[in-house]
Structure formats: C-alpha cells, structure tokens
Protein backbone atom coordinates (compact mmCIF):
# COMPACT_ATOMS: atom_id res chain seq x y z
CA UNK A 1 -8.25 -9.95 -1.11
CA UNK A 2 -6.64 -7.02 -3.13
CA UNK A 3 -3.68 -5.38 -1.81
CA UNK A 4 -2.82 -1.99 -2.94
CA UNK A 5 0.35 -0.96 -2.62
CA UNK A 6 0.61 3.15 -2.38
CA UNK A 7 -2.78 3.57 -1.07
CA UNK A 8 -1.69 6.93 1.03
CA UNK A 9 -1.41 8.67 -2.44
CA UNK A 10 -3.40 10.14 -4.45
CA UNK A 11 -3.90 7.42 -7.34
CA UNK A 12 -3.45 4.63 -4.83
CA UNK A 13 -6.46 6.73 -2.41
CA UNK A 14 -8.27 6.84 -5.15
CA UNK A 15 -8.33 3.20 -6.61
CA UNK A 16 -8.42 2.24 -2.45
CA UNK A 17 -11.74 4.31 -2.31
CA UNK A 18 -13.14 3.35 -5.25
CA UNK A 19 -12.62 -0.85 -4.35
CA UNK A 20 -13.57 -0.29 -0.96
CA UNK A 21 -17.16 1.80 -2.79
CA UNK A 22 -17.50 -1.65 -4.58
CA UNK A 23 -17.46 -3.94 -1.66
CA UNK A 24 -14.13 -5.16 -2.64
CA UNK A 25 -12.00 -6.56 0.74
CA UNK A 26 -8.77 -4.32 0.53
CA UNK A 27 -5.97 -4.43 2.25
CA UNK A 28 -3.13 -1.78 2.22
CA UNK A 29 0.52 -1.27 2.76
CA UNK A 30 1.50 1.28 4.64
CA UNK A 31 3.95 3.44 6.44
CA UNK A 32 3.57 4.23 10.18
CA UNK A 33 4.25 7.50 9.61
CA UNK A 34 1.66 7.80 6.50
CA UNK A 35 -1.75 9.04 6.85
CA UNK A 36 -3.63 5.90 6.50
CA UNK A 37 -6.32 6.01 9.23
CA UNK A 38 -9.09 7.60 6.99
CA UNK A 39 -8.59 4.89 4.32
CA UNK A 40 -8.53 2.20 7.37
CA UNK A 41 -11.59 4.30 8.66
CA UNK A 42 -13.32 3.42 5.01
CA UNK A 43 -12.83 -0.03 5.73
CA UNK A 44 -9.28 -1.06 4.63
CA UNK A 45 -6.86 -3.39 6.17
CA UNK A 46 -3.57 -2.10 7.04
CA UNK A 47 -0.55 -4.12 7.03
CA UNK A 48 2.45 -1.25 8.54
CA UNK A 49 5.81 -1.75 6.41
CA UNK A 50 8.08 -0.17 4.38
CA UNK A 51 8.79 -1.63 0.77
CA UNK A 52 12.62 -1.39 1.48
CA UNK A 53 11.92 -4.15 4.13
CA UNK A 54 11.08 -7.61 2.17
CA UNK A 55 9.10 -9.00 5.31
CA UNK A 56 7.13 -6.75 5.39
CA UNK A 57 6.15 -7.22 1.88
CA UNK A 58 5.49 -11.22 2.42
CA UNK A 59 3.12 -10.09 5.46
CA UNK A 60 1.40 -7.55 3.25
CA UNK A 61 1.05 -10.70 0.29
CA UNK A 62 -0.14 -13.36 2.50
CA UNK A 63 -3.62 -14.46 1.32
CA UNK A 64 -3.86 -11.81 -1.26
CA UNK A 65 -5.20 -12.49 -5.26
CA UNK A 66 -4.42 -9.23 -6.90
CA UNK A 67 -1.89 -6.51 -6.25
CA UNK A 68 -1.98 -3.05 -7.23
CA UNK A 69 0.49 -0.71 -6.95
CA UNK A 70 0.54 2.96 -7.41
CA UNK A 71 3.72 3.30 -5.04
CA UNK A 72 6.80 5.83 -6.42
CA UNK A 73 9.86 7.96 -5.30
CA UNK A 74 8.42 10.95 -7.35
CA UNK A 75 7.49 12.66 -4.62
CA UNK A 76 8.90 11.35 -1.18
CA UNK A 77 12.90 11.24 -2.36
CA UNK A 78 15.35 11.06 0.48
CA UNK A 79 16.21 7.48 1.24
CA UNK A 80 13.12 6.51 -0.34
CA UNK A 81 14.87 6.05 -3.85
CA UNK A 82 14.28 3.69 -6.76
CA UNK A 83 17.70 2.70 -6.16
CA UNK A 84 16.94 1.61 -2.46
CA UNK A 85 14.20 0.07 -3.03
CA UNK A 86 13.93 -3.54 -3.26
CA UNK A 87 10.59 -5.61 -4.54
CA UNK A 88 10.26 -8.61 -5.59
CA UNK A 89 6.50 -9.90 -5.06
C-alpha cells in the first residue's frame, strides 16, 4: 500500500492519478473539507485527518510500505503553518 500524503494538490493529484493508472493500491490523507471524492472516485482510499493531529497520521500509516508526500503550507497558510505542524512518521 502507498500512502500519499497531499493528494488534493496538484503534484500529490497528479502522482495519486498516475499510481492509481498503474494499478498501484493507494491510499490518501485527507482533509474533510478537501476535495478528495474524485481521487476516491479513481479508486483511492481515504483515510480523513489533518497532519497537525498525530493519530490521525498512525491511522493513515497502518499497513502502508511507501509514503509520499507532496503536502505544504505554500498555499493554504492560516493555522496551517510549518510551524504548527507536527510529523513524525
């Protein structure tokens, strides 16, 4: 299983599309209020979290081989800050 981290972007849609084109079992991390239903309509798994919340992250991890992750504060800012966020995988 290959999670991918930042999959409602547009690198992270892209590499999500592109594994789930391959036959590759992906699952995703996402936010509830992110616009994940076309990737989960393409096949991915969707694990609902935030990466400021560490249980969420272990949930997202369980069973998985590789991790990708395409995932910044470049574009979202407010509390969603490289300061605030905390991951350790």
């Amino acid at each position: 299983m290959i999670l991918v981290v930042g999959a409602t972007g547009n690198l992270g849609g892209a590499v999500t599309r592109l594994l789930l084109a391959q036959g590759q079992p992906v699952r995703i991390r996402a936010r509830s209020q992110s616009n994940y239903q076309p990737l989960e309509e393409a096949g991915a798994r969707v694990v609902p979290g935030d990466l400021k919340q560490r249980n969420s992250l272990d949930a997202a991890c369980k069973g998985v081989d590789t991790v990708i992750t395409t995932a910044s504060t470049f574009m979202t800012g407010g509390e969603d800050q490289l300061q605030t966020v905390y991951l350790r995988v």
